[in-house]
N, C-alpha and C. Protein backbone atom coordinates (compact mmCIF):
# COMPACT_ATOMS: atom_id res chain seq x y z
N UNK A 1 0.83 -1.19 0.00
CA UNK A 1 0.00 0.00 0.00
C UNK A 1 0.87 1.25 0.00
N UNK A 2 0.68 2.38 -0.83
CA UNK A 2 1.46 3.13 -1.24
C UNK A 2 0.84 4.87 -0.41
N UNK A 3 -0.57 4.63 0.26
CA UNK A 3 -1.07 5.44 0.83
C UNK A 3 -0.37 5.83 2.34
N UNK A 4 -0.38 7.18 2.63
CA UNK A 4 0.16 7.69 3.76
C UNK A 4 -0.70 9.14 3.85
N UNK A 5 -1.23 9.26 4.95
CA UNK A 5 -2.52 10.42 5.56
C UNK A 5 -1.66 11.63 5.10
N UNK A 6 -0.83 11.98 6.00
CA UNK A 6 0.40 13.37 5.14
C UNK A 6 0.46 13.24 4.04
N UNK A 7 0.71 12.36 2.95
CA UNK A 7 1.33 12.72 1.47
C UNK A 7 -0.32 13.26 1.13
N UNK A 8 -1.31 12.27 1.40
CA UNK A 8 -2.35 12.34 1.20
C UNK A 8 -2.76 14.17 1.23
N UNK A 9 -2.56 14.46 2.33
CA UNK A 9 -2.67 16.02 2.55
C UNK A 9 -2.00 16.72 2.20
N UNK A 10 -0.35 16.10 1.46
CA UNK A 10 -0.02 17.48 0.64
C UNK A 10 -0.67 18.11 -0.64
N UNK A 11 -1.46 16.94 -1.09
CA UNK A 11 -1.65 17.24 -2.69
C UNK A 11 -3.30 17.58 -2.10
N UNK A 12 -3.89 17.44 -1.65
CA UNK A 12 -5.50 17.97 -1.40
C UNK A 12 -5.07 19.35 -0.98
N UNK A 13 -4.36 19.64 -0.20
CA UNK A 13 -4.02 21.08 0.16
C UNK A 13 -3.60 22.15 -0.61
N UNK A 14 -2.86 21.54 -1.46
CA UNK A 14 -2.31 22.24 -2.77
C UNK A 14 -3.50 21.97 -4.06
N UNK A 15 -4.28 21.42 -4.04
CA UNK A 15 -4.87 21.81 -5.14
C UNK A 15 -5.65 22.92 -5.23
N UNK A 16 -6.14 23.59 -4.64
CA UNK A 16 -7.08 24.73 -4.70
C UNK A 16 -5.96 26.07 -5.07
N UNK A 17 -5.00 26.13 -4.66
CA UNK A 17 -3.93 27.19 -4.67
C UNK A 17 -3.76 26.86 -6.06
N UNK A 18 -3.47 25.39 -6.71
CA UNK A 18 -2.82 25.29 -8.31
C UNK A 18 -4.06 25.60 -8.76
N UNK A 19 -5.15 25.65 -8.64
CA UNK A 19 -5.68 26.01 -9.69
C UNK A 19 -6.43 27.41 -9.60
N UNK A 20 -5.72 27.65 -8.79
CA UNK A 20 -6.40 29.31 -8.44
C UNK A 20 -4.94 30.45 -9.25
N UNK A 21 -3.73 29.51 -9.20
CA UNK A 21 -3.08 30.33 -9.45
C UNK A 21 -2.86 29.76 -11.38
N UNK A 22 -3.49 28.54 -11.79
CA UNK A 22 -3.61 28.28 -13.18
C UNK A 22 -4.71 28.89 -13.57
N UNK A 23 -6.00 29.39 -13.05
CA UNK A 23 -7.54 29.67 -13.86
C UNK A 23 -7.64 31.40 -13.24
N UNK A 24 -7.26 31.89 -12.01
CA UNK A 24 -7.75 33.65 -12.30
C UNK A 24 -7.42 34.11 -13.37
N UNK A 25 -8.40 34.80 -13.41
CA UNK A 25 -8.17 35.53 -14.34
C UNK A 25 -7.71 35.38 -15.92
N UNK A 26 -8.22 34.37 -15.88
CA UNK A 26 -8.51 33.39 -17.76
C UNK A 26 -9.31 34.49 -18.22
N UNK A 27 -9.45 34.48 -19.72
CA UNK A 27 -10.71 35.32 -20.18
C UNK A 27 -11.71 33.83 -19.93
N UNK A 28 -13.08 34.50 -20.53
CA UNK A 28 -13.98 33.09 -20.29
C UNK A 28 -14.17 32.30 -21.60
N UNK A 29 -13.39 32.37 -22.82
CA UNK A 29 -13.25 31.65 -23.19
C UNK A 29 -12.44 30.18 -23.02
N UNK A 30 -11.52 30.76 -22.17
CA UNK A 30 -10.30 29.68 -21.81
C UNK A 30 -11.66 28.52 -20.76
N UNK A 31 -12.24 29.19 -19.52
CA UNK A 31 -13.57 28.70 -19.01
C UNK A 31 -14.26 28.05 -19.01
N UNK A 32 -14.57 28.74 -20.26
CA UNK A 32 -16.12 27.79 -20.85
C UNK A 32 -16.33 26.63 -22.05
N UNK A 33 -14.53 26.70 -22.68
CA UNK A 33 -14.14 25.61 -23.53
C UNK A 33 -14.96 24.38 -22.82
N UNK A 34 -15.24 23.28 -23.90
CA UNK A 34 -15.33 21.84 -23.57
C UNK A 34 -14.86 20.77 -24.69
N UNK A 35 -15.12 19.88 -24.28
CA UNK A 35 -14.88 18.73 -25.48
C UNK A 35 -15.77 17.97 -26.41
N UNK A 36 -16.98 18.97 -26.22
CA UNK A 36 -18.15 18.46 -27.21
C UNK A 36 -19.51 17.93 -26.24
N UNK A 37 -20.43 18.42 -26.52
CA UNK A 37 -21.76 17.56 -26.35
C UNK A 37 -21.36 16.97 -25.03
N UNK A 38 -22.09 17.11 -23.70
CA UNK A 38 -22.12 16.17 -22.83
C UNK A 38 -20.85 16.71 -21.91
N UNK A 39 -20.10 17.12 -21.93
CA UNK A 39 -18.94 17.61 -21.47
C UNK A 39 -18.86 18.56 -20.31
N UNK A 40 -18.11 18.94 -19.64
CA UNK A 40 -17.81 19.55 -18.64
C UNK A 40 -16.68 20.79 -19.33
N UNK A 41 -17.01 22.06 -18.82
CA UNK A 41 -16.27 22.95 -19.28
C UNK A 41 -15.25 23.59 -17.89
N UNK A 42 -14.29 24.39 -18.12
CA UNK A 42 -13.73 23.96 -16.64
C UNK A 42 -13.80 24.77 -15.21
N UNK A 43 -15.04 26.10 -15.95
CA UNK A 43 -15.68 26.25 -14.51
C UNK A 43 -16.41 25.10 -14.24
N UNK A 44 -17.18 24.20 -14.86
CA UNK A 44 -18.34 23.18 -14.29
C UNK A 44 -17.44 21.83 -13.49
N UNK A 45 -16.07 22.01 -14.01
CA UNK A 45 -14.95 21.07 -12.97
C UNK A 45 -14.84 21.91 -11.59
N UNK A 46 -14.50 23.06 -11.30
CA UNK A 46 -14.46 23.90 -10.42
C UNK A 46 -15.61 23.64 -9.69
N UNK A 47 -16.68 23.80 -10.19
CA UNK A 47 -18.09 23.84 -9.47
C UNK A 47 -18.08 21.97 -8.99
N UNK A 48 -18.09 21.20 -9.46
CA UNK A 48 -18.37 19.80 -9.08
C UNK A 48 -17.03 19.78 -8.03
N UNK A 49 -15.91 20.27 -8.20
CA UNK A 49 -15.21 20.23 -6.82
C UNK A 49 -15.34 20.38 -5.66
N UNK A 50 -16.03 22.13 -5.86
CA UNK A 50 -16.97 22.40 -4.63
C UNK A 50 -18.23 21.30 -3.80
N UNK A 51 -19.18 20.78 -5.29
CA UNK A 51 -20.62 20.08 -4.63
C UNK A 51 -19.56 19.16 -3.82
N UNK A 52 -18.29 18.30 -4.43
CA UNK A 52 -17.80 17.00 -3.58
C UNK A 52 -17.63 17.45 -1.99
N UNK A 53 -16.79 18.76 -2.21
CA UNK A 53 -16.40 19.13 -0.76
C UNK A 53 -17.47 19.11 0.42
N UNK A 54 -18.65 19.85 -0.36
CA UNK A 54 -19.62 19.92 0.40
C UNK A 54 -20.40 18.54 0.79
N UNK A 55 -20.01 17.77 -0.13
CA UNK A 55 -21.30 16.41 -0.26
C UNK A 55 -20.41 15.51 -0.46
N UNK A 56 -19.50 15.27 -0.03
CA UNK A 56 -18.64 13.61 -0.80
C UNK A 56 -18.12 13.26 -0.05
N UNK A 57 -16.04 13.82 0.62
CA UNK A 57 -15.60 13.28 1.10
C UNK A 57 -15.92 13.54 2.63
N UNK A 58 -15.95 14.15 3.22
CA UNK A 58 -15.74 14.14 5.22
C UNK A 58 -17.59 13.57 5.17
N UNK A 59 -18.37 14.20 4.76
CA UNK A 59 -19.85 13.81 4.65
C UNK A 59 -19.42 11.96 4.73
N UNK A 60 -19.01 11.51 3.70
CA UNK A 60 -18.91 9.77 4.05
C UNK A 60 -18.11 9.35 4.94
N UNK A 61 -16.88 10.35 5.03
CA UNK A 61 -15.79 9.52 6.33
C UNK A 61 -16.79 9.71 7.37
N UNK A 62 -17.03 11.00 7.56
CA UNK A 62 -17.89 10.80 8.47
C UNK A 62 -19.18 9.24 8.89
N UNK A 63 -19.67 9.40 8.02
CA UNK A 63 -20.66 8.46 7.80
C UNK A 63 -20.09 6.81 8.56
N UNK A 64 -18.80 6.32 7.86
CA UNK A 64 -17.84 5.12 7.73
C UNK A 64 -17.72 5.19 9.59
N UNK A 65 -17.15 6.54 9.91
CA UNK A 65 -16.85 6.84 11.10
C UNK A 65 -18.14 6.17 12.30
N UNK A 66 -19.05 6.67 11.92
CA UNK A 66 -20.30 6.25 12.99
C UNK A 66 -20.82 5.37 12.64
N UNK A 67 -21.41 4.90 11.40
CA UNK A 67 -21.80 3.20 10.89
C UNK A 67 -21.65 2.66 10.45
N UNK A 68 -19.67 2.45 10.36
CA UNK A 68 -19.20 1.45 9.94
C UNK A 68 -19.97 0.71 8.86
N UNK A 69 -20.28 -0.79 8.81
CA UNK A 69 -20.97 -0.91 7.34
C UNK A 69 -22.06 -1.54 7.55
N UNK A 70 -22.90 -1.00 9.05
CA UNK A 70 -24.11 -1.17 9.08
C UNK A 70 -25.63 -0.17 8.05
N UNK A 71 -24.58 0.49 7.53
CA UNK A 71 -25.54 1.17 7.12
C UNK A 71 -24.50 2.29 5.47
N UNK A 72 -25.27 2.00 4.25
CA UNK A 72 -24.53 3.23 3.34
C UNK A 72 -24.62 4.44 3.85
N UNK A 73 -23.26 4.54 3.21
CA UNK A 73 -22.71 6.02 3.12
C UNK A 73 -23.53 7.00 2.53
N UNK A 74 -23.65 8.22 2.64
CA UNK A 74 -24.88 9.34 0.98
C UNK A 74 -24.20 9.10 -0.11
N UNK A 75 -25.17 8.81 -0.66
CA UNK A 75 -24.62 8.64 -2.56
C UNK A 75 -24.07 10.72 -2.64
N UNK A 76 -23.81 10.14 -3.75
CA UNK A 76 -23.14 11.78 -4.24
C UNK A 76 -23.66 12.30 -5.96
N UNK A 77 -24.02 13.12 -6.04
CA UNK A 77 -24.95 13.35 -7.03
C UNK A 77 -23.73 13.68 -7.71
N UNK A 78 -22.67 13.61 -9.12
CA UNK A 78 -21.78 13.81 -9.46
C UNK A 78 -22.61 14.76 -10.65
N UNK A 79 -23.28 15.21 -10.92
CA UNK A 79 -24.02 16.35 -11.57
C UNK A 79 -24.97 17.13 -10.62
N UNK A 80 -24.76 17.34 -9.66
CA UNK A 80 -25.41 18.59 -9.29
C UNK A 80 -24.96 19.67 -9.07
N UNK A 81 -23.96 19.82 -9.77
CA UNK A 81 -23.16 21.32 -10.04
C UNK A 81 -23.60 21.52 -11.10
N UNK A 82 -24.23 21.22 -11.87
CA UNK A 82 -25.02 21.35 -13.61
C UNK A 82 -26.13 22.75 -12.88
N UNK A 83 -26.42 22.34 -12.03
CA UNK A 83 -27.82 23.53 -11.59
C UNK A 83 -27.80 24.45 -10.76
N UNK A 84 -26.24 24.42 -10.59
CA UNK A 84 -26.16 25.79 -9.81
C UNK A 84 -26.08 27.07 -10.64
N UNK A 85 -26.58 28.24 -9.44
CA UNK A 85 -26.34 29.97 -10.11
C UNK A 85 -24.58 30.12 -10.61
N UNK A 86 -24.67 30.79 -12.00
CA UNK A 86 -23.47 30.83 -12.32
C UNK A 86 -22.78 32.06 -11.12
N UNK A 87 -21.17 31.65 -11.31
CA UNK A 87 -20.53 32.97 -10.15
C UNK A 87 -19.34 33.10 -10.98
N UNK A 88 -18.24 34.10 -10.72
CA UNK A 88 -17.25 34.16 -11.35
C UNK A 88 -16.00 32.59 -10.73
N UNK A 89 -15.07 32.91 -11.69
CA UNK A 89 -14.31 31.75 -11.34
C UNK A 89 -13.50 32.09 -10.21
N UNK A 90 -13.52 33.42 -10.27
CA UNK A 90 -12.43 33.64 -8.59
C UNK A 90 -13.37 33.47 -7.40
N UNK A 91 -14.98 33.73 -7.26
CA UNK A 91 -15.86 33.32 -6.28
C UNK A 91 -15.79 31.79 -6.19
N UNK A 92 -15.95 31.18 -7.18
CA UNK A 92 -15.90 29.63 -7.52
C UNK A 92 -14.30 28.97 -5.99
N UNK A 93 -12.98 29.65 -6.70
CA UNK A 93 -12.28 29.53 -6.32
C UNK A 93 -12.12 29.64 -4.80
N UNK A 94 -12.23 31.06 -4.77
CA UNK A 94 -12.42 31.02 -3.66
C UNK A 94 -13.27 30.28 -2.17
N UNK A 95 -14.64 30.34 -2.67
CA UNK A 95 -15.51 28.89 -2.33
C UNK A 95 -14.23 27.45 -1.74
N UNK A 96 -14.19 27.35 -3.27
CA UNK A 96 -13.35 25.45 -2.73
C UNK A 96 -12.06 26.24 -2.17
N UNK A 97 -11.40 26.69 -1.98
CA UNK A 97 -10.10 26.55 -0.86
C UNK A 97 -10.84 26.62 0.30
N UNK A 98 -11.72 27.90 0.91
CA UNK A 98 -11.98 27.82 2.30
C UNK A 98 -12.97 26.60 2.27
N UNK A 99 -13.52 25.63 1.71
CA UNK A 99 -13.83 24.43 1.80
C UNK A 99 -13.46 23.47 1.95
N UNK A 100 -11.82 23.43 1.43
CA UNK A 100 -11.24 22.42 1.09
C UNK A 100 -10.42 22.82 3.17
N UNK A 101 -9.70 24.21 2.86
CA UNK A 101 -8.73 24.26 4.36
C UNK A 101 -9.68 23.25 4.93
N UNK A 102 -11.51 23.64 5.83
CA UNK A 102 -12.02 23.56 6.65
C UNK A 102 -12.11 21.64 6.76
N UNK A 103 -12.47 21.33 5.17
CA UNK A 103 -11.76 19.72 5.14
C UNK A 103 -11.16 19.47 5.54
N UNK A 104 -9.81 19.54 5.45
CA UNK A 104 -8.54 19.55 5.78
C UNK A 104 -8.47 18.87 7.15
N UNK A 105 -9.44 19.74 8.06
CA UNK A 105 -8.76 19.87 9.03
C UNK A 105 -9.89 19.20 10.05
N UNK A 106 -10.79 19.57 9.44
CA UNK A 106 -11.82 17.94 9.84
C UNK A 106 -11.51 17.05 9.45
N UNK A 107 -10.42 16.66 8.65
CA UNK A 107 -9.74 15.44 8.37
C UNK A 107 -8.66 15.37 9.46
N UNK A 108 -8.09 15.43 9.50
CA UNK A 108 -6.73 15.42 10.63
C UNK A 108 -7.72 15.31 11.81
N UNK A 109 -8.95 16.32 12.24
CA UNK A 109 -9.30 15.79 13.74
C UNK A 109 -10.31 14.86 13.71
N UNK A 110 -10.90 13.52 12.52
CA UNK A 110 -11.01 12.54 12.48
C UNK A 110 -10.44 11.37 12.51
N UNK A 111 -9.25 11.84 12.18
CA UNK A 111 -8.60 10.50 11.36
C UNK A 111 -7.13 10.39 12.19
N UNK A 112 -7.02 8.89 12.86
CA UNK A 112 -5.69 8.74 13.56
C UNK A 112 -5.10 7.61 12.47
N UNK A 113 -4.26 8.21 11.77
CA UNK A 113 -3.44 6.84 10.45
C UNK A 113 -3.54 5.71 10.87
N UNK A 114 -3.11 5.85 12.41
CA UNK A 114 -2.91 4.16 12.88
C UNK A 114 -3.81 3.58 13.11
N UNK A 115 -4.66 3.48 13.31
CA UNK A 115 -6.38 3.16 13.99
C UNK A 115 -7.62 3.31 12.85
N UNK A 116 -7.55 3.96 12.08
CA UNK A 116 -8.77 4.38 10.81
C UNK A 116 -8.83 3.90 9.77
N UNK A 117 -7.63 3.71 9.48
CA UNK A 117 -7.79 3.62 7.61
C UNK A 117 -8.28 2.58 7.10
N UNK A 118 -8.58 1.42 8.26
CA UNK A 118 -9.25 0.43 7.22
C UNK A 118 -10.32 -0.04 7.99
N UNK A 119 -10.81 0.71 8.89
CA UNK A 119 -12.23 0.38 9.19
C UNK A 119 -12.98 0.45 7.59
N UNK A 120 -14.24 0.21 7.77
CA UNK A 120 -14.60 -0.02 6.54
C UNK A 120 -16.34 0.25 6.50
N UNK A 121 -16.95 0.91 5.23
CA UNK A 121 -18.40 1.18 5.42
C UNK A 121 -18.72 0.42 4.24
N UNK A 122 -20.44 1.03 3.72
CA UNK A 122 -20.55 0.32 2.81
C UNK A 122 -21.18 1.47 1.76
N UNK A 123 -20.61 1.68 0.59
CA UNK A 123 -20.80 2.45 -0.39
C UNK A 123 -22.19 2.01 -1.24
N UNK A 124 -22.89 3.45 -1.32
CA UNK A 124 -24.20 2.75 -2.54
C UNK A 124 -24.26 1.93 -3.57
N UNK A 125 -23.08 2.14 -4.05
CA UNK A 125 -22.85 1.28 -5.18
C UNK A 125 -21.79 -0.13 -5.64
N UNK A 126 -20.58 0.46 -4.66
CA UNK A 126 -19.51 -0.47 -4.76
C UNK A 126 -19.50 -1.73 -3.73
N UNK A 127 -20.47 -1.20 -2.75
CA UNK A 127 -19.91 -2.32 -1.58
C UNK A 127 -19.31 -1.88 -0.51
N UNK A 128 -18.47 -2.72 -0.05
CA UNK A 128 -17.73 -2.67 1.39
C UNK A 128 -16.65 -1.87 0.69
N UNK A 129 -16.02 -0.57 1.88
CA UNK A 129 -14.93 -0.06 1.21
C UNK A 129 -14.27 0.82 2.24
N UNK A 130 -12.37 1.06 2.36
CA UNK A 130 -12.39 1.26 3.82
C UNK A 130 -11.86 2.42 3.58
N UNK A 131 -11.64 3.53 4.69
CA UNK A 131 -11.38 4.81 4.65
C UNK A 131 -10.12 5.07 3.98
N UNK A 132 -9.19 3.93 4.17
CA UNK A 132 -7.61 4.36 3.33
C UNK A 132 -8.35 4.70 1.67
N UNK A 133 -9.23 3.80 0.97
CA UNK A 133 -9.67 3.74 -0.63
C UNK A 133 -10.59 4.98 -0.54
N UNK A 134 -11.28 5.86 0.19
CA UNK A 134 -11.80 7.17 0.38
C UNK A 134 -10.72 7.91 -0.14
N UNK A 135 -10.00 7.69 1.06
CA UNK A 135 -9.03 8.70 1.13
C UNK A 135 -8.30 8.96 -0.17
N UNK A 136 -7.83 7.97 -0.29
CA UNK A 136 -7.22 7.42 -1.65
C UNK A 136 -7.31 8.55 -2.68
N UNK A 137 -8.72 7.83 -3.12
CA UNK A 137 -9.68 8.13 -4.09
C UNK A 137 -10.19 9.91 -4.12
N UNK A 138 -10.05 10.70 -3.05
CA UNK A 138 -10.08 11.97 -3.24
C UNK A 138 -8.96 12.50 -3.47
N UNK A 139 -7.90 12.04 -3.05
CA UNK A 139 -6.54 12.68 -3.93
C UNK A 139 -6.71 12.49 -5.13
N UNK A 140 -7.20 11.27 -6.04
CA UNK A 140 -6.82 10.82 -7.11
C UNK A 140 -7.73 11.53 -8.20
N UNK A 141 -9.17 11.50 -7.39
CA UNK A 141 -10.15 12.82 -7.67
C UNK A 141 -9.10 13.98 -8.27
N UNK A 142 -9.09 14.83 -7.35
CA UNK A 142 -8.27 15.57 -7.59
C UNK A 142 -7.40 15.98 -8.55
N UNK A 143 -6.49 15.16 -8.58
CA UNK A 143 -5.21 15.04 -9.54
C UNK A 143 -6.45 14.44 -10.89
N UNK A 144 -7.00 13.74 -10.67
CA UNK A 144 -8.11 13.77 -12.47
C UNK A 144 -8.54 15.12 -12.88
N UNK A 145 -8.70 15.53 -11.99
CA UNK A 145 -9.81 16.89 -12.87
C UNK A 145 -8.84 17.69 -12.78
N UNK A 146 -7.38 17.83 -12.15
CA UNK A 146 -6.71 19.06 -12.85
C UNK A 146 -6.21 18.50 -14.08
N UNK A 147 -5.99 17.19 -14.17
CA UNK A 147 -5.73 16.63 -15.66
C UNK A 147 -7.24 16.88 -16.99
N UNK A 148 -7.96 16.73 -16.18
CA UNK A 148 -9.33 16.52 -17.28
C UNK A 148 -9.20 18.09 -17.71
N UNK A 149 -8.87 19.63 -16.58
CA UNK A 149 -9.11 20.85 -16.99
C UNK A 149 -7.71 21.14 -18.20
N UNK A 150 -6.42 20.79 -17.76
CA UNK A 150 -5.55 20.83 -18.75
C UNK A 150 -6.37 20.56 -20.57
N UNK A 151 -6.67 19.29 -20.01
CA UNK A 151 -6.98 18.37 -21.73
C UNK A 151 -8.25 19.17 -22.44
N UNK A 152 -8.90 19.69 -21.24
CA UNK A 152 -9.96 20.46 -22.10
C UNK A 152 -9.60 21.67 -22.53
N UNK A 153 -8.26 22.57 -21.95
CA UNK A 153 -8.31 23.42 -22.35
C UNK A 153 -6.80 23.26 -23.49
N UNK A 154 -6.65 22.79 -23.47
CA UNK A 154 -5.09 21.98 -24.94
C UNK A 154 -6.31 21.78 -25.89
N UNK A 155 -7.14 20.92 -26.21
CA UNK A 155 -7.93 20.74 -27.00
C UNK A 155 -8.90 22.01 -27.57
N UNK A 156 -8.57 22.87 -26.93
CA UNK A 156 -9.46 24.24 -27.29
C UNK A 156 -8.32 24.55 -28.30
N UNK A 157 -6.95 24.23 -28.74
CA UNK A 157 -6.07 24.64 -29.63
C UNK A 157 -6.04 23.37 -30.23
N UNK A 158 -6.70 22.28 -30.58
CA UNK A 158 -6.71 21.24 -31.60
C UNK A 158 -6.32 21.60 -33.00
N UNK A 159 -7.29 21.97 -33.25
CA UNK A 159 -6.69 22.31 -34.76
C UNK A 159 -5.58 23.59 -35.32
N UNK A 160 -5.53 24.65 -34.13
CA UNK A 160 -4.69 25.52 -34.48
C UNK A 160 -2.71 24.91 -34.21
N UNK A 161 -2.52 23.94 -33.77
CA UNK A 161 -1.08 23.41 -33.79
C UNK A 161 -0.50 23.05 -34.62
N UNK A 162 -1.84 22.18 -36.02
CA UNK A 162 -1.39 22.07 -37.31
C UNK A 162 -0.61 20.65 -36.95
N UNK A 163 0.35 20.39 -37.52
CA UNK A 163 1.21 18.93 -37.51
C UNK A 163 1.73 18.38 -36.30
N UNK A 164 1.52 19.29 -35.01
CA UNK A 164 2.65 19.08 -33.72
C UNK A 164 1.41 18.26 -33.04
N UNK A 165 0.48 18.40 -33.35
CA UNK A 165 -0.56 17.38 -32.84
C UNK A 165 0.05 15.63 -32.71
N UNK A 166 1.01 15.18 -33.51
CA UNK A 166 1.67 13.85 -33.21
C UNK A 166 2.80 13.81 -31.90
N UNK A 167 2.89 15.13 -31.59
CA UNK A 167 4.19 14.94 -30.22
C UNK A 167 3.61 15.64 -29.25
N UNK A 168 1.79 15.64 -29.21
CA UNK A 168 1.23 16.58 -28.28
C UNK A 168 0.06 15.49 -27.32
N UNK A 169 1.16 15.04 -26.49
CA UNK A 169 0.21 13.52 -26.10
C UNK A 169 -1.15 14.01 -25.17
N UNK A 170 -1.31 14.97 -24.91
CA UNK A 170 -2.90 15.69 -24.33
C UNK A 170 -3.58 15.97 -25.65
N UNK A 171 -3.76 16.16 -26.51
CA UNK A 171 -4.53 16.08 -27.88
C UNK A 171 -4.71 14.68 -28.47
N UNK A 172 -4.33 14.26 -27.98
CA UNK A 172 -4.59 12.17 -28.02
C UNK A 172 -6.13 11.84 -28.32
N UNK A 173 -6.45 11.49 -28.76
CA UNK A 173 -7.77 11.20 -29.02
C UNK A 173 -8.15 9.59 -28.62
């Protein structure tokens, strides 16, 4: 097992700063790019970061925490950032860091590494599953959608690169 609670918290801590200091102050084209039909543009990644914070991860540790796997965790609506009031991307931003710190740190005063990580609950969909694969799984969160916002916004220059598209492995199709 390659998981550790600290490494875990360097990269959740730092993501709101990387992408506050990669997306202010974009025009809103850079924004509102997507990848076609059905797609997520990369305020609507921003915004689904936020619904998780609010609704995903401490909401289920929590959950794991008190009923173990007598009982599921809350499902997580992974589109209900589709229906929120639009805001700018620095409100957006701003939002998920003081969401993410306040995580943070309701994480650390839940969670003892030695004692937690593999108690275990039971997920709506997957089954039995223990707080280290939570945990896991919101870093990895994470690190996807700053990859998914890169690829959507490289692909907003698809056709303007012309031939370099063969040594441009984020334009990969």
């Amino acid at each position: 097992m390659n998981f550790h609670l600290n490494e875990a918290i360097e990269v959740l801590s730092r993501t709101p700063k990387t992408l506050e200091h990669f997306l202010s102050g974009l025009s809103d084209q850079w924004l509102h790019c997507n990848e076609g039909e059905g797609t997520w543009n990369v305020s609507e990644i921003v915004e689904h970061l936020i619904e998780a914070e609010l609704h995903n991860w401490i909401p289920r540790l929590e959950s794991i925490l008190h009923d173990g796997k007598n009982k599921h965790f809350p499902s997580f609506d992974r589109f209900s950032h589709l229906t929120k009031p639009e805001s700018t991307i620095e409100e957006k931003l701003l939002t998920f860091n003081q969401l993410r710190e306040a995580n943070i740190e309701k994480l650390k005063e839940l969670i003892n590494p030695h004692h937690h990580l593999d108690i275990e609950g039971t997920h709506p969909a997957f089954g039995v599953v223990k707080i280290r694969e939570l945990l896991s799984t919101w870093v990895v969160h994470d690190l996807t959608h700053i990859s998914q916002i890169v690829r959507v916004m490289a692909k907003r220059y698809y056709d303007d690169v012309g031939p370099w598209k063969e040594y441009l492995g984020v334009l990969k199709k």
